[in-house]
PDB file of N, CA and C in Angstrom:
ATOM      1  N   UNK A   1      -6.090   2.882  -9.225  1.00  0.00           N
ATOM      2  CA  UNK A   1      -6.800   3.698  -8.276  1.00  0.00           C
ATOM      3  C   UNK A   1      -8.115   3.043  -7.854  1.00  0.00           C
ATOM      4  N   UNK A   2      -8.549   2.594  -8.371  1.00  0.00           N
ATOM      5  CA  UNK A   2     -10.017   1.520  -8.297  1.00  0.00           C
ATOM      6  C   UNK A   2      -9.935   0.534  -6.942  1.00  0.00           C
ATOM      7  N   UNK A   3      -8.255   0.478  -7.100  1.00  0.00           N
ATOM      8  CA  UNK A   3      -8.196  -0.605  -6.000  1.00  0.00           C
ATOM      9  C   UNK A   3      -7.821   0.115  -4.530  1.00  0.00           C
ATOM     10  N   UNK A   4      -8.156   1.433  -4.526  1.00  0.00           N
ATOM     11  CA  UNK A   4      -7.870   1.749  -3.554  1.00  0.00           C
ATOM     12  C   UNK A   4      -9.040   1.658  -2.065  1.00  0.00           C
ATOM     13  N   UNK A   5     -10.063   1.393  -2.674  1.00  0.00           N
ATOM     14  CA  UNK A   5     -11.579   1.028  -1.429  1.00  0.00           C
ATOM     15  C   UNK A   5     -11.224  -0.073  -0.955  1.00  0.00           C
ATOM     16  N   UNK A   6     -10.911  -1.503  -2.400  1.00  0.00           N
ATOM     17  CA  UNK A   6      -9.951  -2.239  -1.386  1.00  0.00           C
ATOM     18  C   UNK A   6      -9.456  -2.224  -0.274  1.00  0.00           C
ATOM     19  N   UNK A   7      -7.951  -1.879  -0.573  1.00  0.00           N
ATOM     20  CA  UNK A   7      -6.677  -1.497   0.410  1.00  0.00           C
ATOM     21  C   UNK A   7      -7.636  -1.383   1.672  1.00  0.00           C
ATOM     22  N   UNK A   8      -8.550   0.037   1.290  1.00  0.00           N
ATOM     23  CA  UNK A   8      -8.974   0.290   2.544  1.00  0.00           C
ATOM     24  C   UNK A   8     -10.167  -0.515   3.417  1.00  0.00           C
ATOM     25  N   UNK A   9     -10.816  -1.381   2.833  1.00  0.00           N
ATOM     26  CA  UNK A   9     -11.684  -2.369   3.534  1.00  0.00           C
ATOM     27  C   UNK A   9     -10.439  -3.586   4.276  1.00  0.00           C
ATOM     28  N   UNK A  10      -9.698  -3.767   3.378  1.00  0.00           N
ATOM     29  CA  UNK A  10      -8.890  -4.793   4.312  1.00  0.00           C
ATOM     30  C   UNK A  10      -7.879  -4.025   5.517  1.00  0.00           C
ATOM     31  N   UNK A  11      -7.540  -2.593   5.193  1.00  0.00           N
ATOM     32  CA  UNK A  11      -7.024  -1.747   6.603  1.00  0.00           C
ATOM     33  C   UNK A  11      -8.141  -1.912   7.464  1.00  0.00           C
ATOM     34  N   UNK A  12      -9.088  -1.624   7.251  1.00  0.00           N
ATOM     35  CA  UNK A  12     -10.152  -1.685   8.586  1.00  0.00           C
ATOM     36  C   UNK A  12     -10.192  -2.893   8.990  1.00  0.00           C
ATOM     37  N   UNK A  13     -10.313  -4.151   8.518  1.00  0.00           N
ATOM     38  CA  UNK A  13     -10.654  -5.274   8.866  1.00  0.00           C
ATOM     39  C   UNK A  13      -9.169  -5.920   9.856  1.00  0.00           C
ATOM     40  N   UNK A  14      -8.532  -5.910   9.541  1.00  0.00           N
ATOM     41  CA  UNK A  14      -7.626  -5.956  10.196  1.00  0.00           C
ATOM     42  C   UNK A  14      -6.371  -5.355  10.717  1.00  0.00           C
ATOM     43  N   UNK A  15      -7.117  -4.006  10.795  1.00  0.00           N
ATOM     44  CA  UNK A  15      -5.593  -2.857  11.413  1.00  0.00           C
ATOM     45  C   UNK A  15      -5.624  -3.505  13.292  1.00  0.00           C
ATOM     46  N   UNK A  16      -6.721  -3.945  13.953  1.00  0.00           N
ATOM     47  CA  UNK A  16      -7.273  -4.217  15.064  1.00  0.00           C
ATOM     48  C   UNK A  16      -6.024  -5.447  15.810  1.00  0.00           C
ATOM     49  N   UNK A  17      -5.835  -6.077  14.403  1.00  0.00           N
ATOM     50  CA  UNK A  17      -4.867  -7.579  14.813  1.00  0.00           C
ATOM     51  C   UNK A  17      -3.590  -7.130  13.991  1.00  0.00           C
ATOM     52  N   UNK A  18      -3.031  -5.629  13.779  1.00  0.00           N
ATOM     53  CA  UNK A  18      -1.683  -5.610  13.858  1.00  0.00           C
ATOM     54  C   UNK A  18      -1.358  -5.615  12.881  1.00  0.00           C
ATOM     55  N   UNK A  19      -1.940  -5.241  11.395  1.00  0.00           N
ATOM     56  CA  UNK A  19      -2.187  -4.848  10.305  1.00  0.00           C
ATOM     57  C   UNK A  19      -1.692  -3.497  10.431  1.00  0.00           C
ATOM     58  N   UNK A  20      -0.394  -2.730  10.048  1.00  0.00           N
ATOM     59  CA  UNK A  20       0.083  -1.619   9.455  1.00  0.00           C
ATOM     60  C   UNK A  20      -0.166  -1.192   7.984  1.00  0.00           C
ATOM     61  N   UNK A  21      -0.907  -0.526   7.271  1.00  0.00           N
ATOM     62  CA  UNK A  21      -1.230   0.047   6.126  1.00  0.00           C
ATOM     63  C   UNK A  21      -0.907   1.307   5.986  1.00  0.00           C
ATOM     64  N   UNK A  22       0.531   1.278   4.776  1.00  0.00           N
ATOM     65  CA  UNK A  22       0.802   2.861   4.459  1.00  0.00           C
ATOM     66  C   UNK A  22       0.902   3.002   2.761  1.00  0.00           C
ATOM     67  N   UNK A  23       0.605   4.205   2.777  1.00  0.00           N
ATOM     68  CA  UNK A  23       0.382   4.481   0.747  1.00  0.00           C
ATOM     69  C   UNK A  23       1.569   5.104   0.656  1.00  0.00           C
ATOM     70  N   UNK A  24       2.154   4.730  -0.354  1.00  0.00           N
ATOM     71  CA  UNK A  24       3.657   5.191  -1.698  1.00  0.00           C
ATOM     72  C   UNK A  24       3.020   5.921  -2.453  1.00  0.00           C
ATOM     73  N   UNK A  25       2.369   7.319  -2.593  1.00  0.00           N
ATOM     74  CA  UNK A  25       2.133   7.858  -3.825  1.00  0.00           C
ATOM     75  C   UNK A  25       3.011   8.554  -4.806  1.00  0.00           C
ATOM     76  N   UNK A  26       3.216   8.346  -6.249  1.00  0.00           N
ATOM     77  CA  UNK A  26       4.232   8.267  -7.237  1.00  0.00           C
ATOM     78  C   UNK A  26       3.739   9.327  -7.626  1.00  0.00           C
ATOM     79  N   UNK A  27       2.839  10.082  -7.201  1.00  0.00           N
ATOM     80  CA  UNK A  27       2.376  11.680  -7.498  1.00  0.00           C
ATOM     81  C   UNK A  27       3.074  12.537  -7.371  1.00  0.00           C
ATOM     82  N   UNK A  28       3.893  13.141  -7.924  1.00  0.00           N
ATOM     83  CA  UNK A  28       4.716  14.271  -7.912  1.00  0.00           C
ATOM     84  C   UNK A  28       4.498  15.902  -6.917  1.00  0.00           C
ATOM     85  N   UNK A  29       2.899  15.615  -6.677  1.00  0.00           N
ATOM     86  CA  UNK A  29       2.488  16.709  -5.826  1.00  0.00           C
ATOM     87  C   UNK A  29       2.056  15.981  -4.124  1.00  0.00           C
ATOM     88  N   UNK A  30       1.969  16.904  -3.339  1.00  0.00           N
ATOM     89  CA  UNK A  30       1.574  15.998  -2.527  1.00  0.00           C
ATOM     90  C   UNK A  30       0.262  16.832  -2.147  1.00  0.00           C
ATOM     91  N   UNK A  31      -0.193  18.032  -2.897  1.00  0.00           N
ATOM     92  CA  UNK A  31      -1.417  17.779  -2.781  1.00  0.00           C
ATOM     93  C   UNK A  31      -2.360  17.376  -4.077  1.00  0.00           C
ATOM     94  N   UNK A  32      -2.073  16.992  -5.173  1.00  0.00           N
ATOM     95  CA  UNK A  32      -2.451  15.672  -5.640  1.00  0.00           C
ATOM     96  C   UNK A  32      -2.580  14.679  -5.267  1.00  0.00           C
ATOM     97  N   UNK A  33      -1.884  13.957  -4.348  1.00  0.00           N
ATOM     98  CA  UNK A  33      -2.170  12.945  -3.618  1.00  0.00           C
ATOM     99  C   UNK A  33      -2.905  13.006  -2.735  1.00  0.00           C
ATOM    100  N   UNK A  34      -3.040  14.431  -1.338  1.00  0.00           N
ATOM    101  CA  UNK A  34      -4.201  14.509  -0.828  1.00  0.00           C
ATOM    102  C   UNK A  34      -5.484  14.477  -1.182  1.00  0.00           C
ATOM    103  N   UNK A  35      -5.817  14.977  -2.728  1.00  0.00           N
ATOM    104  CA  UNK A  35      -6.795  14.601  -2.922  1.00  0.00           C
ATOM    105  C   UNK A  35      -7.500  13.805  -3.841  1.00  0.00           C
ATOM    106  N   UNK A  36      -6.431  12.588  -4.216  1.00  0.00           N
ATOM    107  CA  UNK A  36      -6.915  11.322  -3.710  1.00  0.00           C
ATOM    108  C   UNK A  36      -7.066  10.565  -2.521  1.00  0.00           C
ATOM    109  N   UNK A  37      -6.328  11.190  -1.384  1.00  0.00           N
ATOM    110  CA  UNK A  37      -6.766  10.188  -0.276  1.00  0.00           C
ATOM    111  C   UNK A  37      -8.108  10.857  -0.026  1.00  0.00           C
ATOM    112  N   UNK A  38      -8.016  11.638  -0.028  1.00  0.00           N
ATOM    113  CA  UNK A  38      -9.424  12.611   0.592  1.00  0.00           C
ATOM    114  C   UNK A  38     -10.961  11.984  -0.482  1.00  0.00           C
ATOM    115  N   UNK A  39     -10.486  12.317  -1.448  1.00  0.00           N
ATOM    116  CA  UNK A  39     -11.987  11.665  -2.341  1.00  0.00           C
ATOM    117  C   UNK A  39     -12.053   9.864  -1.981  1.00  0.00           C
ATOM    118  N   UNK A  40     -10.873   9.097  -1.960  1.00  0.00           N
ATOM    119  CA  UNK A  40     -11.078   8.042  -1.703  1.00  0.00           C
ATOM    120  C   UNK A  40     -11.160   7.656  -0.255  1.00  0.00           C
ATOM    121  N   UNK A  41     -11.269   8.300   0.664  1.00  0.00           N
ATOM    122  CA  UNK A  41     -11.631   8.210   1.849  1.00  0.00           C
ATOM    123  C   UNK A  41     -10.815   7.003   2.993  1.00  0.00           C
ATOM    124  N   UNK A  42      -9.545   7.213   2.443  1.00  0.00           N
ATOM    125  CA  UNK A  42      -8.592   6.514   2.946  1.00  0.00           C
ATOM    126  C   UNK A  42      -8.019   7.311   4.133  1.00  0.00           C
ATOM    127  N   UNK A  43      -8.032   6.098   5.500  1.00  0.00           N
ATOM    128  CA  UNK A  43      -7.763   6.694   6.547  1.00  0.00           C
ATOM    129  C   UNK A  43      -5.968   5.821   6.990  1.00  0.00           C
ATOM    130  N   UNK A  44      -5.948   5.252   5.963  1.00  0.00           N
ATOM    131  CA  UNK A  44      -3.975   4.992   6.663  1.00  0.00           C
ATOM    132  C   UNK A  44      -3.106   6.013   5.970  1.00  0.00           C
ATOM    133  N   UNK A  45      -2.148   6.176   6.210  1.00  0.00           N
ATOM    134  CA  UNK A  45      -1.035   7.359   6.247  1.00  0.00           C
ATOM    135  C   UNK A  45      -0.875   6.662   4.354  1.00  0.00           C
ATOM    136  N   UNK A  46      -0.513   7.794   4.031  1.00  0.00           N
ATOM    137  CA  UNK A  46      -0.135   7.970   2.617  1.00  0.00           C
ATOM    138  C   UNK A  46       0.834   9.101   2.500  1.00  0.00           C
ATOM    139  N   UNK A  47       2.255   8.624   1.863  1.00  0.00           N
ATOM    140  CA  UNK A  47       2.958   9.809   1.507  1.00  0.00           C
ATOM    141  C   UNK A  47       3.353   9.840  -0.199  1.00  0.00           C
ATOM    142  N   UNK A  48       3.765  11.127   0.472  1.00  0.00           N
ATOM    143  CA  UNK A  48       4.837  10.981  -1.543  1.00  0.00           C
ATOM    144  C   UNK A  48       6.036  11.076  -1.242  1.00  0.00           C
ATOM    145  N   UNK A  49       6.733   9.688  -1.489  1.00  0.00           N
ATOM    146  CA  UNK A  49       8.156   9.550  -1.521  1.00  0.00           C
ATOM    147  C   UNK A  49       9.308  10.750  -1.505  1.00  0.00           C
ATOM    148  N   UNK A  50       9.148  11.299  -2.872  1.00  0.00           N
ATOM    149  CA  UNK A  50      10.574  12.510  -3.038  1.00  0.00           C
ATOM    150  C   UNK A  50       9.691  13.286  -3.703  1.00  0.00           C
ATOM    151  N   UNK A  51       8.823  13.269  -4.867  1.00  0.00           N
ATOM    152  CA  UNK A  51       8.098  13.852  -5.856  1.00  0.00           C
ATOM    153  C   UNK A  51       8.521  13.366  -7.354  1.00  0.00           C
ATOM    154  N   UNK A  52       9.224  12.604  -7.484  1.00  0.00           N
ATOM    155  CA  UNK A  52      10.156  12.074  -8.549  1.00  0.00           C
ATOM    156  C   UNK A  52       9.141  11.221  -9.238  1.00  0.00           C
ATOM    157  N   UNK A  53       8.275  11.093  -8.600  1.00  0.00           N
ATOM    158  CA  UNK A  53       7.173   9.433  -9.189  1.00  0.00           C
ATOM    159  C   UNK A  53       7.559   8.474  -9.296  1.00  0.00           C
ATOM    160  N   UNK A  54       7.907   7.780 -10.758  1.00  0.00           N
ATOM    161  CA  UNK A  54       8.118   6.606 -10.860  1.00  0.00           C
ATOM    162  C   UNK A  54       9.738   6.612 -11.082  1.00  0.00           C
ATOM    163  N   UNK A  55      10.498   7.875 -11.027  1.00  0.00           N
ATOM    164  CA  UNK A  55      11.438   8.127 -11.189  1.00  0.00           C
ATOM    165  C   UNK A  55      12.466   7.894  -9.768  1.00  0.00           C
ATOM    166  N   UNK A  56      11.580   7.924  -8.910  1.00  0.00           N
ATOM    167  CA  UNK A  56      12.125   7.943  -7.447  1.00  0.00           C
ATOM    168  C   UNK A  56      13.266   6.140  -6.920  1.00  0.00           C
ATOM    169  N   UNK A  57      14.229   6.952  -6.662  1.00  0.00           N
ATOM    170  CA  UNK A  57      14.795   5.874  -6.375  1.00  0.00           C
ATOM    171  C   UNK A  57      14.419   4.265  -6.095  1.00  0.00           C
ATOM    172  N   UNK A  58      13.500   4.562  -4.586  1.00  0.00           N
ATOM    173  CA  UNK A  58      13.059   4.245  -3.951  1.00  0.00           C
ATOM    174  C   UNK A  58      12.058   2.972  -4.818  1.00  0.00           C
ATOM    175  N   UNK A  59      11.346   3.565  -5.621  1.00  0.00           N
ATOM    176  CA  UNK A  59      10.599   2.785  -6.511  1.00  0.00           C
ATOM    177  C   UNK A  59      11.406   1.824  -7.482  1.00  0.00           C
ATOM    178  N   UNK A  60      12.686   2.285  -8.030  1.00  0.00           N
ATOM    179  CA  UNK A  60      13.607   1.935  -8.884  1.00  0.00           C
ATOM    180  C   UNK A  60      14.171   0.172  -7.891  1.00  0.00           C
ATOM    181  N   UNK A  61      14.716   0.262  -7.061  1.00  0.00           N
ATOM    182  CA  UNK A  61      14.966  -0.362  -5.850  1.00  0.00           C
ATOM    183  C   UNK A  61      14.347  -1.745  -5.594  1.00  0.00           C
ATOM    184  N   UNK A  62      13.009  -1.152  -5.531  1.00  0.00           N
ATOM    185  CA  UNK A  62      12.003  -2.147  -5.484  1.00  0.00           C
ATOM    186  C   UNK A  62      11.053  -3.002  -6.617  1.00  0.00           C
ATOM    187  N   UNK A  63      11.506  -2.605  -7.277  1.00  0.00           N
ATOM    188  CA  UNK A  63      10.946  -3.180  -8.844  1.00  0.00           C
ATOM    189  C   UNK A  63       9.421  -2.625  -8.996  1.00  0.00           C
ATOM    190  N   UNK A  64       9.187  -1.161  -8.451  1.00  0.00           N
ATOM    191  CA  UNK A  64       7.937  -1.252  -8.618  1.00  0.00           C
ATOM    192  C   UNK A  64       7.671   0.003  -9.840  1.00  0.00           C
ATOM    193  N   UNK A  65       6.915  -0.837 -10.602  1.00  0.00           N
ATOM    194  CA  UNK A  65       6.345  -0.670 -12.569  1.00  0.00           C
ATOM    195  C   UNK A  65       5.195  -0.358 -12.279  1.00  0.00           C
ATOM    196  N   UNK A  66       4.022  -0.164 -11.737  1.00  0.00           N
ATOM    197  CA  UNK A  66       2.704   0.271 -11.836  1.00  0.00           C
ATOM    198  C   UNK A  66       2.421   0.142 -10.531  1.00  0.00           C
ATOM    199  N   UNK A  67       1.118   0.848 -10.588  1.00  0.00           N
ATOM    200  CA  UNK A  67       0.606   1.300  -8.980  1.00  0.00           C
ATOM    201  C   UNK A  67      -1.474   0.488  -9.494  1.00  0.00           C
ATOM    202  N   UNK A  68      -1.702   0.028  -8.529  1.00  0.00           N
ATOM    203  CA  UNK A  68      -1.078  -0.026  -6.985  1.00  0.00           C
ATOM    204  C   UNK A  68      -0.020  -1.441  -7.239  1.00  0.00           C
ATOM    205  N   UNK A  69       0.831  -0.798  -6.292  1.00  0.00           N
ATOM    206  CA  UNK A  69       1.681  -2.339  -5.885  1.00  0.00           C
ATOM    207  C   UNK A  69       1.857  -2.453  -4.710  1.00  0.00           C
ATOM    208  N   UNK A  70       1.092  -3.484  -4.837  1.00  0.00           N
ATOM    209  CA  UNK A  70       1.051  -4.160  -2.926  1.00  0.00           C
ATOM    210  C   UNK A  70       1.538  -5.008  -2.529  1.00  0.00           C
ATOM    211  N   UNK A  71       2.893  -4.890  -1.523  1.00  0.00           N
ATOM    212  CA  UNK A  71       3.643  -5.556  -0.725  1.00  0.00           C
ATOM    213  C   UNK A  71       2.816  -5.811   0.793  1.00  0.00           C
ATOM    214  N   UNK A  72       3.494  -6.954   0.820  1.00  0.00           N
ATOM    215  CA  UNK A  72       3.514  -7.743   2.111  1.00  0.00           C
ATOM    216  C   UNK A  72       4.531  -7.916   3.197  1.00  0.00           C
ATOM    217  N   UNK A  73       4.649  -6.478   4.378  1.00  0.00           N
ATOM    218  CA  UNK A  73       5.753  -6.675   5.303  1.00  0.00           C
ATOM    219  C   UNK A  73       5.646  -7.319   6.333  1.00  0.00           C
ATOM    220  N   UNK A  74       6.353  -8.228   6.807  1.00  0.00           N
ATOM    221  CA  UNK A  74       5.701  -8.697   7.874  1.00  0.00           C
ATOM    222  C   UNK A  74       6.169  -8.282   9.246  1.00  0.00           C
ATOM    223  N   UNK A  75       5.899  -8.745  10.625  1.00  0.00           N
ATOM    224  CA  UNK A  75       6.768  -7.630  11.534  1.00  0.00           C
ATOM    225  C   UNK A  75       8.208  -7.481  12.369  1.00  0.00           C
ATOM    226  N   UNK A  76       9.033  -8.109  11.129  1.00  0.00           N
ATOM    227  CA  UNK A  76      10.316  -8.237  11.284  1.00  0.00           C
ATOM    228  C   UNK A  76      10.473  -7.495  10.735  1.00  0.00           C
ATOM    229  N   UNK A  77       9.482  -7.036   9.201  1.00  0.00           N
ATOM    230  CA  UNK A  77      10.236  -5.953   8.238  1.00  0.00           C
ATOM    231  C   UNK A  77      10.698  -6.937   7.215  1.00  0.00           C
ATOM    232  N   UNK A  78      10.801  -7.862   6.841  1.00  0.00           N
ATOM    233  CA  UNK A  78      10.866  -8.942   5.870  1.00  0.00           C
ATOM    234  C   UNK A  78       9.686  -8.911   5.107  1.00  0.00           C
ATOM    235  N   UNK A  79       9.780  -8.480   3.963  1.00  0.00           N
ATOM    236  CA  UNK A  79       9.038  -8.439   2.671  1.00  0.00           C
ATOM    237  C   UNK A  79       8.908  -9.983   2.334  1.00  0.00           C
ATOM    238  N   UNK A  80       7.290 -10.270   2.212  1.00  0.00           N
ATOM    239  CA  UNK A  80       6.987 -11.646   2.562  1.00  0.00           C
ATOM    240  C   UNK A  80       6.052 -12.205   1.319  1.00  0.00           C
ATOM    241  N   UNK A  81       5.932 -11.292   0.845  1.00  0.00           N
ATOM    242  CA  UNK A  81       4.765 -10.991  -0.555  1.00  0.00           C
ATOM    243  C   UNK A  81       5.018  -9.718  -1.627  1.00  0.00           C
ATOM    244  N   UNK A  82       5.753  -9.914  -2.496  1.00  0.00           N
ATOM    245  CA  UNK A  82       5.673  -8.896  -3.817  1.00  0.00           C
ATOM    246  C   UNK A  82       4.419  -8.903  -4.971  1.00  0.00           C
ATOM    247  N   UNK A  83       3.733  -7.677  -5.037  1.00  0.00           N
ATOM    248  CA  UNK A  83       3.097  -7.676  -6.540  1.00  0.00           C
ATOM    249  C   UNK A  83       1.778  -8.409  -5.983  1.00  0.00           C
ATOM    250  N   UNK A  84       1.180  -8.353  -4.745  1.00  0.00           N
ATOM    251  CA  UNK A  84      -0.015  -9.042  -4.625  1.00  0.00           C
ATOM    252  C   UNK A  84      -1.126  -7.886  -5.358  1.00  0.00           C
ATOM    253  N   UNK A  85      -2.022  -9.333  -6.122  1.00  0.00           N
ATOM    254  CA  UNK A  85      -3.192  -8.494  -6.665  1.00  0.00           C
ATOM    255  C   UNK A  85      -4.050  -7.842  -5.411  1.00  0.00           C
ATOM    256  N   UNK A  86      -4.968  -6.397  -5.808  1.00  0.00           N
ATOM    257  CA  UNK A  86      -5.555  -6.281  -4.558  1.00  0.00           C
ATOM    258  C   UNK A  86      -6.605  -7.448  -4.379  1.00  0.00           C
ATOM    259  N   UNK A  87      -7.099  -8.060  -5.523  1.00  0.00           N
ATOM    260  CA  UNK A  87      -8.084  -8.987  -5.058  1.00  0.00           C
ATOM    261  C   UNK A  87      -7.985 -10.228  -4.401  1.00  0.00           C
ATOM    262  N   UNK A  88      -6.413 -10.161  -3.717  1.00  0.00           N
ATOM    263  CA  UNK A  88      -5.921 -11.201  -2.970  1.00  0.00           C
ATOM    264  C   UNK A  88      -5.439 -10.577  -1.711  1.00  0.00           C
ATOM    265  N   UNK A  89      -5.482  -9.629  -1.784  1.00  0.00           N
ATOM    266  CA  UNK A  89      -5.008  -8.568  -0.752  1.00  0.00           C
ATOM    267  C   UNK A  89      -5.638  -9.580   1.026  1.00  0.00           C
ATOM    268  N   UNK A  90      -6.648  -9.433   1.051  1.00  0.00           N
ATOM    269  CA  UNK A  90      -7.180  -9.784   2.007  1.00  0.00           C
ATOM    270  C   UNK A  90      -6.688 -11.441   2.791  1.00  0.00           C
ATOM    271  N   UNK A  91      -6.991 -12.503   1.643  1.00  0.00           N
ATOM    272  CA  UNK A  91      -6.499 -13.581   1.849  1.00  0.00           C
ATOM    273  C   UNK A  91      -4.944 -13.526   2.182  1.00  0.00           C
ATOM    274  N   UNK A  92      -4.335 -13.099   1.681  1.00  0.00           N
ATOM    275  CA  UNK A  92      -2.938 -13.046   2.407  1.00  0.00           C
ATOM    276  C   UNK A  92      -2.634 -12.846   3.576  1.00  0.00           C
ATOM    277  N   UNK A  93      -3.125 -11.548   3.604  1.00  0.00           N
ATOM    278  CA  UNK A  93      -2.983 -10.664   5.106  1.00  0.00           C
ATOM    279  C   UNK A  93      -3.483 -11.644   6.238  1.00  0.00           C
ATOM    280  N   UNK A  94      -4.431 -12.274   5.694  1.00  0.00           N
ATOM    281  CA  UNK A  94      -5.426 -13.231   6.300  1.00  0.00           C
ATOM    282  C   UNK A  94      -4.008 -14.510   6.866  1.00  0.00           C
ATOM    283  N   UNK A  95      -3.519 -14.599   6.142  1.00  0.00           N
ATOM    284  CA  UNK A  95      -2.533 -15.756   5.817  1.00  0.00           C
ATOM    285  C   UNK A  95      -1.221 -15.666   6.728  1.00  0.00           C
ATOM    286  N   UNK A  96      -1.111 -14.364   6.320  1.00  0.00           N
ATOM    287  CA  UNK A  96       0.428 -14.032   7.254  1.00  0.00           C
ATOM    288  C   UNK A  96      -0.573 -13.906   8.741  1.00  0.00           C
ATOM    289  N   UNK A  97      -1.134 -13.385   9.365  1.00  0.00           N
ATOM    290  CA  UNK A  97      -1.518 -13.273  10.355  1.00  0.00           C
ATOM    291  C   UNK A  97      -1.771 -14.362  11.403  1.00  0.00           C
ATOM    292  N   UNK A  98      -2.293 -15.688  10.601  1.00  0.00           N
ATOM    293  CA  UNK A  98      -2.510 -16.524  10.909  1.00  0.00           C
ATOM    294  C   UNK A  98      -1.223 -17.457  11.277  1.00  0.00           C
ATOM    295  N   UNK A  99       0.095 -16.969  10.804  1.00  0.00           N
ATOM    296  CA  UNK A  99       1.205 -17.562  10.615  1.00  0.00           C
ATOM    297  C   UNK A  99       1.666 -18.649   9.752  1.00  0.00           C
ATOM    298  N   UNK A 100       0.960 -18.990   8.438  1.00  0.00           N
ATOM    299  CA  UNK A 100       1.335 -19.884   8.112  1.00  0.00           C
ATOM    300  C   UNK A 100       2.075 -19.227   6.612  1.00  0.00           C
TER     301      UNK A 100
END
């Protein structure tokens, strides 16, 4: 959760150049999850999957074991980056954008 000011400094920085940012919350409520987006002051779309948490298919699927887990889609929809730390978050995004 710490890394969620992250997420959101690199949504602002580059939602402008085509940067899509959406939250997976594994929160079983979805207003538990509202209010974490709300205290963390996150302005990209955040849902809750099914309510299942980590139980949710969806998560099962994707190999995802702890939160945050931050993928890299790019805009084909080709998953281009699994498991990025957030403290790389930026440089990537930075990276794919740039095309290389």
């Amino acid at each position: 959760m710490s890394e969620l000011p992250l997420v959101q400094r690199v949504h602002d920085k580059f939602r402008d150049k085509g940067l899509q940012t959406i939250g997976l919350s594994v929160d079983r409520s979805g207003a538990v999850a509202k209010k974490v987006v709300d205290e963390k002051g996150l302005t990209f779309p955040n849902v809750v999957y099914d309510g299942e948490g980590f139980n949710a298919a969806l998560y099962n699927e994707m190999g995802i074991i702890h939160v945050p887990f931050l993928m890299i889609v790019n805009g084909k929809g080709e998953v281009v980056a699994m498991d990025v730390a957030a403290k790389d978050l930026d440089a990537e995004v930075e990276k794919l954008l740039a095309g290389d």
